[in-house]
N, C-alpha and C. Protein backbone atom coordinates (compact mmCIF):
# COMPACT_ATOMS: atom_id res chain seq x y z
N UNK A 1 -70.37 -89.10 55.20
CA UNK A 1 -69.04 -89.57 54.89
C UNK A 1 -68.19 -88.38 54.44
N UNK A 2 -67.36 -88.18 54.94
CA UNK A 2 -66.02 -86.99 54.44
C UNK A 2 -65.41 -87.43 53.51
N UNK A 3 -64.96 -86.69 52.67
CA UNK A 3 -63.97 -86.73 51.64
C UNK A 3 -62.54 -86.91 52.20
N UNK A 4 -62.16 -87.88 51.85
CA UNK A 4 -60.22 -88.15 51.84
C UNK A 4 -59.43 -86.93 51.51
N UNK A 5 -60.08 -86.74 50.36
CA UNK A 5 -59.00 -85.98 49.63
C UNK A 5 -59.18 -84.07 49.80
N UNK A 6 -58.33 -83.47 50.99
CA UNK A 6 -58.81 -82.39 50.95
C UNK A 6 -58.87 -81.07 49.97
N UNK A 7 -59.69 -80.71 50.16
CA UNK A 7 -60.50 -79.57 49.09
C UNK A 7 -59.11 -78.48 49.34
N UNK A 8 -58.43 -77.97 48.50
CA UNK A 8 -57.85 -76.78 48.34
C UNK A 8 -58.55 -75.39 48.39
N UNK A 9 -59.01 -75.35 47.85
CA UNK A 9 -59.81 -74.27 47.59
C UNK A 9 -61.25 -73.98 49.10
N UNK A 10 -61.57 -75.16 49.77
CA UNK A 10 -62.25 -74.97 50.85
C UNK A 10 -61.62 -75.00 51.82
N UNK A 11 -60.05 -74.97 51.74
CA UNK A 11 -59.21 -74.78 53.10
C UNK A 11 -58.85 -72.83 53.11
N UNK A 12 -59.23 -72.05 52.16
CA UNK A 12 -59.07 -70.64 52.05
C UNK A 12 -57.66 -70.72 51.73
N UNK A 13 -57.29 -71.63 51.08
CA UNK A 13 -55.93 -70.90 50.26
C UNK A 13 -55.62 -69.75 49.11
N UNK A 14 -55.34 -68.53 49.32
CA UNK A 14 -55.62 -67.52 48.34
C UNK A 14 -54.55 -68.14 47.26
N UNK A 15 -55.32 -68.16 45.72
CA UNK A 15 -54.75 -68.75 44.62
C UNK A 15 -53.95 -67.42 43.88
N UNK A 16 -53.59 -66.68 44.05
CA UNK A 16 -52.71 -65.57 43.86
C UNK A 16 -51.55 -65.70 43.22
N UNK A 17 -50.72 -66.56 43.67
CA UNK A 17 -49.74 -66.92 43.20
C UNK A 17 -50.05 -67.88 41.54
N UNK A 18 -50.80 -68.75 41.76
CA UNK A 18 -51.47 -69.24 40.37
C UNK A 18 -51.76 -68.52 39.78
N UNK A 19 -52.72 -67.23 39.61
CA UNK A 19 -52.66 -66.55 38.36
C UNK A 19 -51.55 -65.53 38.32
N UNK A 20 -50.79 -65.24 39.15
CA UNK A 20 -49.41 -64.77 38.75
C UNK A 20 -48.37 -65.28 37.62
N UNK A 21 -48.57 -66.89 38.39
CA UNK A 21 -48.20 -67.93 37.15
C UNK A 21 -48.57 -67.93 35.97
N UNK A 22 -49.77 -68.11 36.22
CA UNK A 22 -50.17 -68.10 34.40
C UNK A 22 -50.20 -67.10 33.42
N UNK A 23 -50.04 -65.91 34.49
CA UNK A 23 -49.89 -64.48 33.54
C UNK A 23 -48.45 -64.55 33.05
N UNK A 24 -47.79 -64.98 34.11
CA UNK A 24 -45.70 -64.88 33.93
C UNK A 24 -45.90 -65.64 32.13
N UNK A 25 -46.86 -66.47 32.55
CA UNK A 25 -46.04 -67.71 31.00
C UNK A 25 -47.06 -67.46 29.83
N UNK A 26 -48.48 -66.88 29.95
CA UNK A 26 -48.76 -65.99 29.30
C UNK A 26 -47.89 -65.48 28.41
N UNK A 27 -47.45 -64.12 29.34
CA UNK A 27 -47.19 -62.79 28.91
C UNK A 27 -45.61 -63.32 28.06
N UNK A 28 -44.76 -63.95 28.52
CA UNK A 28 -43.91 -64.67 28.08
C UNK A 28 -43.66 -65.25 26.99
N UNK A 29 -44.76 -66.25 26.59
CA UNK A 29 -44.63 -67.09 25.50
C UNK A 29 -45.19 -66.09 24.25
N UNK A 30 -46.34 -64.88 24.68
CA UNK A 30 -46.30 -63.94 23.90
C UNK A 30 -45.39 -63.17 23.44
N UNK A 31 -44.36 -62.40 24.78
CA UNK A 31 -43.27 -61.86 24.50
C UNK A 31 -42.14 -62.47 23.26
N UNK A 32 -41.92 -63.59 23.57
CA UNK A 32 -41.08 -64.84 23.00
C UNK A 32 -41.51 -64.94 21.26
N UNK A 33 -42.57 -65.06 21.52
CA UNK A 33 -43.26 -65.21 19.89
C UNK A 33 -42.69 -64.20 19.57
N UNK A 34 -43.42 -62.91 19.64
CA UNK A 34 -43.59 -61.51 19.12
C UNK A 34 -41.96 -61.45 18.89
N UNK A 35 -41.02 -61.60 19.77
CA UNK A 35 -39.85 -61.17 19.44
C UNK A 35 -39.20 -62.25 17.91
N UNK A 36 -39.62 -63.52 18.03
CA UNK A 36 -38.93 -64.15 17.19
C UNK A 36 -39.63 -63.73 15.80
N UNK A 37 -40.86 -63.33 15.53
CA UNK A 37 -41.74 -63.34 14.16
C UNK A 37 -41.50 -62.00 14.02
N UNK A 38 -40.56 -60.76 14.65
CA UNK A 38 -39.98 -59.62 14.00
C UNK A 38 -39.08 -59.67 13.83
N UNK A 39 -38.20 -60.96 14.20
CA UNK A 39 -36.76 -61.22 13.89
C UNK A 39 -36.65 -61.89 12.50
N UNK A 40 -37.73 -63.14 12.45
CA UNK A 40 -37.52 -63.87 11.48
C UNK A 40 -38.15 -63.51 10.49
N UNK A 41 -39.76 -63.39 10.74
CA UNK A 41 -40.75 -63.63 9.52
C UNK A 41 -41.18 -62.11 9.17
N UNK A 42 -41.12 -60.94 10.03
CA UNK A 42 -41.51 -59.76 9.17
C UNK A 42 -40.50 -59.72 7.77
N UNK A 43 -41.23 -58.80 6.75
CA UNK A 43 -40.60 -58.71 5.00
C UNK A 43 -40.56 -59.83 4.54
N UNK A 44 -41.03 -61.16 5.31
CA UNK A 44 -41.11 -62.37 4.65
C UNK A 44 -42.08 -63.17 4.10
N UNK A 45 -42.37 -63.21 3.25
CA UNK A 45 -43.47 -64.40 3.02
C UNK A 45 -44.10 -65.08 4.11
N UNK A 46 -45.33 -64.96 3.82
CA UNK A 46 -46.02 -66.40 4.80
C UNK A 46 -45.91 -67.57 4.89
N UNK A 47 -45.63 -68.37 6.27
CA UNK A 47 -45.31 -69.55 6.45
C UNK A 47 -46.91 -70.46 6.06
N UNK A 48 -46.65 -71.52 5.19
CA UNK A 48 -47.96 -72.07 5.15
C UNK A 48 -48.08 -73.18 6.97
N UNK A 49 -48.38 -73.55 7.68
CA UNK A 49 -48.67 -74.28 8.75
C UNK A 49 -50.06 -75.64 8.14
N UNK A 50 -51.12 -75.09 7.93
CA UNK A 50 -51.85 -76.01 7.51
C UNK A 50 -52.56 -75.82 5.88
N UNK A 51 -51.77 -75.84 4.87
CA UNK A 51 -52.52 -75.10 4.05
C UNK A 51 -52.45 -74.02 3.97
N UNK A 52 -54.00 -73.31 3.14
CA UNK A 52 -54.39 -72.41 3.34
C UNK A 52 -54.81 -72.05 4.23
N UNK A 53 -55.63 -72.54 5.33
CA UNK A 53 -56.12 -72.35 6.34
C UNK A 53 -55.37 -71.49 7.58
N UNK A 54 -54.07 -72.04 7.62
CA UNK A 54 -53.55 -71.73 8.84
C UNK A 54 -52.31 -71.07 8.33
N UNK A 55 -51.76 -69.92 8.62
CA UNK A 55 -50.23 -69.86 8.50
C UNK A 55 -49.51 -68.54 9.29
N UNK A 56 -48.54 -68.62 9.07
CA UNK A 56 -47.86 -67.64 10.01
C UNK A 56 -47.49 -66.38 9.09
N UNK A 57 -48.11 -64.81 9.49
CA UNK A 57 -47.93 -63.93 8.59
C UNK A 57 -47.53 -62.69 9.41
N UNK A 58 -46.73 -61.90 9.61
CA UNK A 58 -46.32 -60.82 10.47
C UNK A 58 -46.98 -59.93 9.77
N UNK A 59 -47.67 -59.27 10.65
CA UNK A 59 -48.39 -58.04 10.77
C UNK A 59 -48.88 -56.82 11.94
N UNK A 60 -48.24 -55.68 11.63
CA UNK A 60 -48.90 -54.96 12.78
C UNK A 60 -50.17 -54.56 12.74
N UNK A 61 -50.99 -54.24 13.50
CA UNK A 61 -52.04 -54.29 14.29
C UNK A 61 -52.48 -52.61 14.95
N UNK A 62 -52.62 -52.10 14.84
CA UNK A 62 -53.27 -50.45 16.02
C UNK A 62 -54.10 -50.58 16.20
N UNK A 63 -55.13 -51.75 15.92
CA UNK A 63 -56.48 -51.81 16.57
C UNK A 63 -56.61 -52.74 17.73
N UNK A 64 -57.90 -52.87 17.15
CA UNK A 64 -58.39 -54.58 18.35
C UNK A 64 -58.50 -55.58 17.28
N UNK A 65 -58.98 -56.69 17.90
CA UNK A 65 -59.31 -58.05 16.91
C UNK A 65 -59.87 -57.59 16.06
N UNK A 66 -59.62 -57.96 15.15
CA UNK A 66 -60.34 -58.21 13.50
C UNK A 66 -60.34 -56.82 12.78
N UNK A 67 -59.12 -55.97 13.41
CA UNK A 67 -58.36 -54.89 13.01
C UNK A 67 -59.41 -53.76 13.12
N UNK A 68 -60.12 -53.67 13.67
CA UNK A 68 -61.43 -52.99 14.73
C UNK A 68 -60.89 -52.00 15.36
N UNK A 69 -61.25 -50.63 15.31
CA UNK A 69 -60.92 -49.55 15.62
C UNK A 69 -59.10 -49.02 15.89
N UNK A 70 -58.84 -48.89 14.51
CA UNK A 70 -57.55 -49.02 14.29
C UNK A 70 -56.98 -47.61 14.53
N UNK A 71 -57.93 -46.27 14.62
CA UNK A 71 -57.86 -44.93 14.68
C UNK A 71 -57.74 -44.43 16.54
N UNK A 72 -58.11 -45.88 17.16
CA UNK A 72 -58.14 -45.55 18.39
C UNK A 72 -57.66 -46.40 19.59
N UNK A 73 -56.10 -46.37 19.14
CA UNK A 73 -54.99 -46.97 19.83
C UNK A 73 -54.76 -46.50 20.65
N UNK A 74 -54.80 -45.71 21.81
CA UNK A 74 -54.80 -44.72 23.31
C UNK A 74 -55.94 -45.46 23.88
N UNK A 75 -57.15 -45.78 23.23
CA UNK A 75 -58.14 -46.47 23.66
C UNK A 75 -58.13 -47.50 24.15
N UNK A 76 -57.68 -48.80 23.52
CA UNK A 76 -57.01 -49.75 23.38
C UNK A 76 -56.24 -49.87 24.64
N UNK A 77 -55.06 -48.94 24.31
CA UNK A 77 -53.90 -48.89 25.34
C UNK A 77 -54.79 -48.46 27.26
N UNK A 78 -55.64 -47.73 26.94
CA UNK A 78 -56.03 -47.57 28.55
C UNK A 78 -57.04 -48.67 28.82
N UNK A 79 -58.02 -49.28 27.84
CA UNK A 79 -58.68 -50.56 28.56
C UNK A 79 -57.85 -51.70 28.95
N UNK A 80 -56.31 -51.85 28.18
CA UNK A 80 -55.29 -52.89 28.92
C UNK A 80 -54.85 -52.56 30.06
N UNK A 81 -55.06 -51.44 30.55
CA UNK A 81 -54.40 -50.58 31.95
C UNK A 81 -55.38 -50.81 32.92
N UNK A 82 -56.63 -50.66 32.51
CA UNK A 82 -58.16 -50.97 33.53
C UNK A 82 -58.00 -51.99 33.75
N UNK A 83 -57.90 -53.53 32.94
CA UNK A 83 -57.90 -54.38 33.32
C UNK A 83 -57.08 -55.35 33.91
N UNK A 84 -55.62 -54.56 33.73
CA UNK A 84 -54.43 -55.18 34.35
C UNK A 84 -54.72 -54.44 36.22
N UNK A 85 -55.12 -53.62 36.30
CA UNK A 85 -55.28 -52.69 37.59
C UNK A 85 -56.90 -53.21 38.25
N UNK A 86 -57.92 -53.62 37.25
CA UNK A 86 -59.25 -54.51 37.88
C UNK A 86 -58.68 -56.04 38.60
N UNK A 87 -58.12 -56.50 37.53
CA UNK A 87 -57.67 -58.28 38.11
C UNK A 87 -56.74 -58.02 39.34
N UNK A 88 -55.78 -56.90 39.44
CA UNK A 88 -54.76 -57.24 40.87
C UNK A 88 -55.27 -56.67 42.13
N UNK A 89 -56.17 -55.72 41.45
CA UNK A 89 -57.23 -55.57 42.44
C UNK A 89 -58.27 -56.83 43.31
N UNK A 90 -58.54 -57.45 42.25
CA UNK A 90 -59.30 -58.90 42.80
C UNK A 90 -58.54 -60.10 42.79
N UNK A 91 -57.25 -59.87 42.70
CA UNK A 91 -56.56 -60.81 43.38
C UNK A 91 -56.51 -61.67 45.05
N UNK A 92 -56.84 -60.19 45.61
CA UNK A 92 -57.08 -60.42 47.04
C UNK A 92 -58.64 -60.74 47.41
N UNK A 93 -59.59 -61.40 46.31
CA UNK A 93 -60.55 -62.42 46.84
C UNK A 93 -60.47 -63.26 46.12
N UNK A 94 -59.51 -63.84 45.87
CA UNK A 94 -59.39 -65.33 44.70
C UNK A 94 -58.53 -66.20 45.42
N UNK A 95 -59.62 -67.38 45.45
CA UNK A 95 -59.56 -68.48 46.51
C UNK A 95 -59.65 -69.72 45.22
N UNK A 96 -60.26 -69.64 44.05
CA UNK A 96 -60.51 -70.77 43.25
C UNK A 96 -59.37 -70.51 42.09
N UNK A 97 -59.18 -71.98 42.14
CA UNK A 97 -57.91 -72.02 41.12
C UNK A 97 -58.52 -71.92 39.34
N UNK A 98 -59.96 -72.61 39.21
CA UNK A 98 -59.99 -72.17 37.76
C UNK A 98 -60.02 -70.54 37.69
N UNK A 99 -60.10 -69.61 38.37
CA UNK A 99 -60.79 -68.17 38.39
C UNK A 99 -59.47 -67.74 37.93
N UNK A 100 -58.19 -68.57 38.85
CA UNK A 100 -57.20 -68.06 38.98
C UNK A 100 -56.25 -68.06 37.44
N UNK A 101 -56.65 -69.01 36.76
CA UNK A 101 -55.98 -69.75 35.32
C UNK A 101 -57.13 -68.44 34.06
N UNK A 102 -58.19 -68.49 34.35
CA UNK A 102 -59.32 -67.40 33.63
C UNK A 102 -58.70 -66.02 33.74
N UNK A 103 -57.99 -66.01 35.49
CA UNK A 103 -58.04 -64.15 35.14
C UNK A 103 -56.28 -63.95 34.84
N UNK A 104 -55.08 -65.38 35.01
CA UNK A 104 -54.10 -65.39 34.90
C UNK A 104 -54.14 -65.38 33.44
N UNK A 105 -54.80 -65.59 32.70
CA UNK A 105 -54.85 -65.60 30.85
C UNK A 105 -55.26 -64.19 30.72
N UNK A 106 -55.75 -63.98 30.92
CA UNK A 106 -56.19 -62.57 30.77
C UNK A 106 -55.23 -61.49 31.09
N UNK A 107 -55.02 -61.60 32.41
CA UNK A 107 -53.45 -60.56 32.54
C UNK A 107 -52.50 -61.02 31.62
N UNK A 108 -52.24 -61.84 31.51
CA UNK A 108 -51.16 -62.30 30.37
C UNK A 108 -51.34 -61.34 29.02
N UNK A 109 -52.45 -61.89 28.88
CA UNK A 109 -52.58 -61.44 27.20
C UNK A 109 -52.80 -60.32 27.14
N UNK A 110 -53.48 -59.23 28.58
CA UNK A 110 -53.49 -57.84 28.13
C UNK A 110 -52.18 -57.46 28.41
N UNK A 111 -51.52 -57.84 29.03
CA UNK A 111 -50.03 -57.29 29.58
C UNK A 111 -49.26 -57.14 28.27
N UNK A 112 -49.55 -58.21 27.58
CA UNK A 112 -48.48 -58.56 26.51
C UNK A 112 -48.91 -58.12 25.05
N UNK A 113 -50.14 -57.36 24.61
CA UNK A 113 -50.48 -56.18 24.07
C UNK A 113 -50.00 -55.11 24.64
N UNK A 114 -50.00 -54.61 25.99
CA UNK A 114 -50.07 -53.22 26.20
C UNK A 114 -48.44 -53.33 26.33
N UNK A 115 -47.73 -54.12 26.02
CA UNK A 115 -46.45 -54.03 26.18
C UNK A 115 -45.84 -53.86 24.75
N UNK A 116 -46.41 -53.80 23.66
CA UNK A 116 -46.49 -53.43 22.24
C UNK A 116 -46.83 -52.47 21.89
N UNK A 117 -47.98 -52.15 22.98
CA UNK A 117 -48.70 -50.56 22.15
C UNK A 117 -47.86 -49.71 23.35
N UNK A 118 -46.85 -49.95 24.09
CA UNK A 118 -46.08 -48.90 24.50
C UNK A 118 -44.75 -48.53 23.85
N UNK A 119 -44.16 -49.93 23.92
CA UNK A 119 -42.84 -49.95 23.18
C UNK A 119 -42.40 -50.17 21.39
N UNK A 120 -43.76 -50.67 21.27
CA UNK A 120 -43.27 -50.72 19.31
C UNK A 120 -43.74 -49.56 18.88
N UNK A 121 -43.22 -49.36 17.85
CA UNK A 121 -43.52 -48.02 16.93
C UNK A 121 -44.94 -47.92 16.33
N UNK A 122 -45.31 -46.18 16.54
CA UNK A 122 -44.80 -45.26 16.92
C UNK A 122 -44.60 -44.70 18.14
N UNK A 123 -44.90 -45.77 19.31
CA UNK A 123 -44.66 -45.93 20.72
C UNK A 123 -45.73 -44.43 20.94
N UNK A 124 -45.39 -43.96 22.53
CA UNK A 124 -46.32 -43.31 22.83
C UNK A 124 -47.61 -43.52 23.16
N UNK A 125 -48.17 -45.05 23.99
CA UNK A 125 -49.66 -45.48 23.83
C UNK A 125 -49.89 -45.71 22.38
N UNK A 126 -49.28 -45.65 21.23
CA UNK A 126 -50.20 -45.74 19.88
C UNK A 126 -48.88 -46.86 19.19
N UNK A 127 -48.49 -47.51 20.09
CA UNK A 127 -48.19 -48.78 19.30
C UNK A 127 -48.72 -49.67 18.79
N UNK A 128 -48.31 -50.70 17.41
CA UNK A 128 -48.89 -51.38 16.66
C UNK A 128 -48.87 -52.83 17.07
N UNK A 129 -49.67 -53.58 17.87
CA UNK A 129 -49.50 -54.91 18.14
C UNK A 129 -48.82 -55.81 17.17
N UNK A 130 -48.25 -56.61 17.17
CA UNK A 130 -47.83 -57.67 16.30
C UNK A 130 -48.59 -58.77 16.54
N UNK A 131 -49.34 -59.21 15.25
CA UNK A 131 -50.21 -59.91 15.11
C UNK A 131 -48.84 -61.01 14.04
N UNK A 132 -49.18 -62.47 14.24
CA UNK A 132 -49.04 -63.60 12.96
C UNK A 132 -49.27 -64.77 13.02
N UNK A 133 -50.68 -65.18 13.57
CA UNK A 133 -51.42 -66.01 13.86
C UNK A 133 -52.88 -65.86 12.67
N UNK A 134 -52.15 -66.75 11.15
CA UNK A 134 -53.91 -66.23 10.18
C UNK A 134 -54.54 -67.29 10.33
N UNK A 135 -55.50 -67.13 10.68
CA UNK A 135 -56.44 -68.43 10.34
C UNK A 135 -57.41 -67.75 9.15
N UNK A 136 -57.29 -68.57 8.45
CA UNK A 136 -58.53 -68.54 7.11
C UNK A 136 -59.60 -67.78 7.37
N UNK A 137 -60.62 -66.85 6.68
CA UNK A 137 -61.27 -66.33 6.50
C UNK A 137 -61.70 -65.75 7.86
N UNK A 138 -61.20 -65.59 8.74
CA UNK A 138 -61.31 -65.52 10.74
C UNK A 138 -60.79 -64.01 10.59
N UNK A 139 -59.33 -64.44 11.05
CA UNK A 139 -58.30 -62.76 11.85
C UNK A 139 -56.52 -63.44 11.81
N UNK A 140 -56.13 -62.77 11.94
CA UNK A 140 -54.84 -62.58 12.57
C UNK A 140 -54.56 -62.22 13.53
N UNK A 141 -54.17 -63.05 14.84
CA UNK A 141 -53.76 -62.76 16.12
C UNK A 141 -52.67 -63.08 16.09
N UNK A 142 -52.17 -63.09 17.97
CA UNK A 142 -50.98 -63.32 18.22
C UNK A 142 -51.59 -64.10 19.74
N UNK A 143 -50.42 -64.78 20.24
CA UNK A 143 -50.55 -65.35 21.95
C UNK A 143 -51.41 -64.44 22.59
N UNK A 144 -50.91 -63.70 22.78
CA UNK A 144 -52.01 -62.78 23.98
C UNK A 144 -53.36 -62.58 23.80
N UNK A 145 -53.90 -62.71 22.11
CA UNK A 145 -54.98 -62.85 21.94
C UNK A 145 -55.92 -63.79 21.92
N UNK A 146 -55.09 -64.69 22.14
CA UNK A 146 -55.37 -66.59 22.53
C UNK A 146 -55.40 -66.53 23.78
N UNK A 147 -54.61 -65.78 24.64
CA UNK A 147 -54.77 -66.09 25.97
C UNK A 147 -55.94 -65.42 26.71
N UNK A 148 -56.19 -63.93 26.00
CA UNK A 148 -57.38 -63.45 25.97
C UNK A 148 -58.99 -63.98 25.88
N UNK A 149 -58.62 -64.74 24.73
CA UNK A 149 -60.41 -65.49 24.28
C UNK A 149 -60.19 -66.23 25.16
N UNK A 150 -59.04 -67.34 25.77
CA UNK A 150 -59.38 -68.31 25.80
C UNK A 150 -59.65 -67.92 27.67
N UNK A 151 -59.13 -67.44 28.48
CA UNK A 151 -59.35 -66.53 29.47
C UNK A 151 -60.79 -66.21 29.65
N UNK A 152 -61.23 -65.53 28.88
CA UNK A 152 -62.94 -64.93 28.71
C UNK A 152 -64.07 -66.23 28.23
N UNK A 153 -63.27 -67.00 27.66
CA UNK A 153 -64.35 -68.29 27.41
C UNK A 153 -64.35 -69.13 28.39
N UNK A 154 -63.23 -69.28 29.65
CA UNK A 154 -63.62 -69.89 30.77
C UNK A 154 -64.12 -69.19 31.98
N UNK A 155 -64.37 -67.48 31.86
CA UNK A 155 -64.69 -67.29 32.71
C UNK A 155 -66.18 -67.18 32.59
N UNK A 156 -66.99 -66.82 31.26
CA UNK A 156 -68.44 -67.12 30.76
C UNK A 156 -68.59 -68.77 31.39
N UNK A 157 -68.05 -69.82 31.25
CA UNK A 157 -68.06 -71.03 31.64
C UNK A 157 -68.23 -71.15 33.48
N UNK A 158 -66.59 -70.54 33.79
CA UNK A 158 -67.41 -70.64 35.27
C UNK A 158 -68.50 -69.73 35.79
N UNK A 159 -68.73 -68.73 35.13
CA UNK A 159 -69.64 -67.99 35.87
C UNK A 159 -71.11 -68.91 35.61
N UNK A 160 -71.24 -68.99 34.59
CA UNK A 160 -72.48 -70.18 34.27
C UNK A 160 -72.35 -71.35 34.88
N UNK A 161 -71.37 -71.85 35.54
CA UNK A 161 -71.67 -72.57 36.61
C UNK A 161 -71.63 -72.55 37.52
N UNK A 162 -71.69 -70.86 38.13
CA UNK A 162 -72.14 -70.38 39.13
C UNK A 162 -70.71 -70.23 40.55
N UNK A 163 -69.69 -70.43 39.61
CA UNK A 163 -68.45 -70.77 40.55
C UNK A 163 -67.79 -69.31 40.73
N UNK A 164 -67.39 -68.97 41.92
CA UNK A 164 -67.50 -67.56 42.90
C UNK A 164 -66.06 -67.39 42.68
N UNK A 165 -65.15 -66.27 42.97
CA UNK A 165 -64.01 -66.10 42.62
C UNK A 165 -63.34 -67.06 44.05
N UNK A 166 -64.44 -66.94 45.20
CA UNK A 166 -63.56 -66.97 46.34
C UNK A 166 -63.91 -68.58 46.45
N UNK A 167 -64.17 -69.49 45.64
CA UNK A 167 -63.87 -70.63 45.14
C UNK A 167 -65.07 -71.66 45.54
N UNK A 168 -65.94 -71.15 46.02
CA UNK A 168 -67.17 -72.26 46.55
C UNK A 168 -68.25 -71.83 45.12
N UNK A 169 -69.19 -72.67 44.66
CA UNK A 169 -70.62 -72.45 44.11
C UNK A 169 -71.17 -71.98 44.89
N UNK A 170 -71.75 -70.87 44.09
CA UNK A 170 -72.70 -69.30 44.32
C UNK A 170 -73.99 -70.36 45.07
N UNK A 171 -74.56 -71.53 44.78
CA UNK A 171 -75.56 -71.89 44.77
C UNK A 171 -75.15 -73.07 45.79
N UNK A 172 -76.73 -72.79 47.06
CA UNK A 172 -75.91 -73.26 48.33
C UNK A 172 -76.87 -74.42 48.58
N UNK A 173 -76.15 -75.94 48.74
CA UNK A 173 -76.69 -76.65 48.97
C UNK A 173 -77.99 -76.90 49.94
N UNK A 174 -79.07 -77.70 49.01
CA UNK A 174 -80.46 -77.87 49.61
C UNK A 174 -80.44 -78.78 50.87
N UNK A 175 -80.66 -78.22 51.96
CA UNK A 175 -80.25 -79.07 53.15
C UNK A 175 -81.86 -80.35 53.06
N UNK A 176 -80.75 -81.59 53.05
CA UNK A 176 -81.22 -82.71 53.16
C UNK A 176 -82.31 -82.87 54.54
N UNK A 177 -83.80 -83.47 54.02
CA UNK A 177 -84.59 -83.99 55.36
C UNK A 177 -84.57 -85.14 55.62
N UNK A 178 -84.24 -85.28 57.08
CA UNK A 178 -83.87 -86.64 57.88
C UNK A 178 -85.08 -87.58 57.87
């Protein structure tokens, strides 16, 4: 029996344009933040959101997460360059739309760091991310670093389920005996 409903992804539609998308609104809603929480909330007090737990606190950043190698911001700045230049590179075998939403978060969120550690001060590759996302006893991020984890936690997901960039399962059906 055939399926009604045809398969996108088994007709070879390159999903390209989808993670273009999701990087655009990504990189965007990061941009958007970052600009309003140096407009509004830097020199300001922290916003409480949930409590203690959660609140909004402007802070710059020269490291990585959890303020992790803060002496080596050039570093930083060229692994966002590898990986913005790895994904458009493998753009042109991406046929599956979750791959496409996994590696479209990912460009997003490195785009929208390395677009901080160029242009905020002291610019030069050794810009200071703007972080103001606290969660309790955790870190302080920002969007791009959400779009980051959350990017890398679905692509550990599809790869563990064995799902190929070019959109079929790695693992090839056991042909049925008549």
């Amino acid at each position: 029996m055939t399926n009604p409903v045809p398969d996108v992804e088994a007709e070879g539609k390159r999903r390209t344009p989808l993670l273009l998308g999701v990087a655009a609104i990504a990189y965007a809603l990061d941009l958007g933040s970052k600009l309003a929480v140096v407009a509004k909330l830097e020199n300001h007090a922290p916003v409480k959101v949930l409590g203690d737990w959660l609140e909004l606190r402007a802070m710059r950043n020269p490291g990585a997460a959890f303020g992790i190698g803060g002496a080596t911001t050039i570093l930083f700045t060229l692994i966002a360059v590898a990986i913005a230049l790895v994904i458009i590179r493998m753009a042109r075998k991406l046929y599956s739309g979750p791959w496409a939403i996994a590696l479209g978060l990912l460009l997003g969120g490195a785009l929208g760091n390395l677009t901080d550690r160029l242009f905020r001060s002291p610019g030069g590759l050794r810009g200071a991310v703007v972080d103001f996302i606290a969660v309790r006893d955790f870190s302080v991020m920002n969007l791009a670093d959400w779009a980051i984890s959350c990017g890398g936690a679905l692509m550990v997901i599809l790869a563990f389920r064995g799902r190929g960039l070019e959109g079929a399962d790695r693992e090839q059906p056991v042909a049925e005996a008549d």
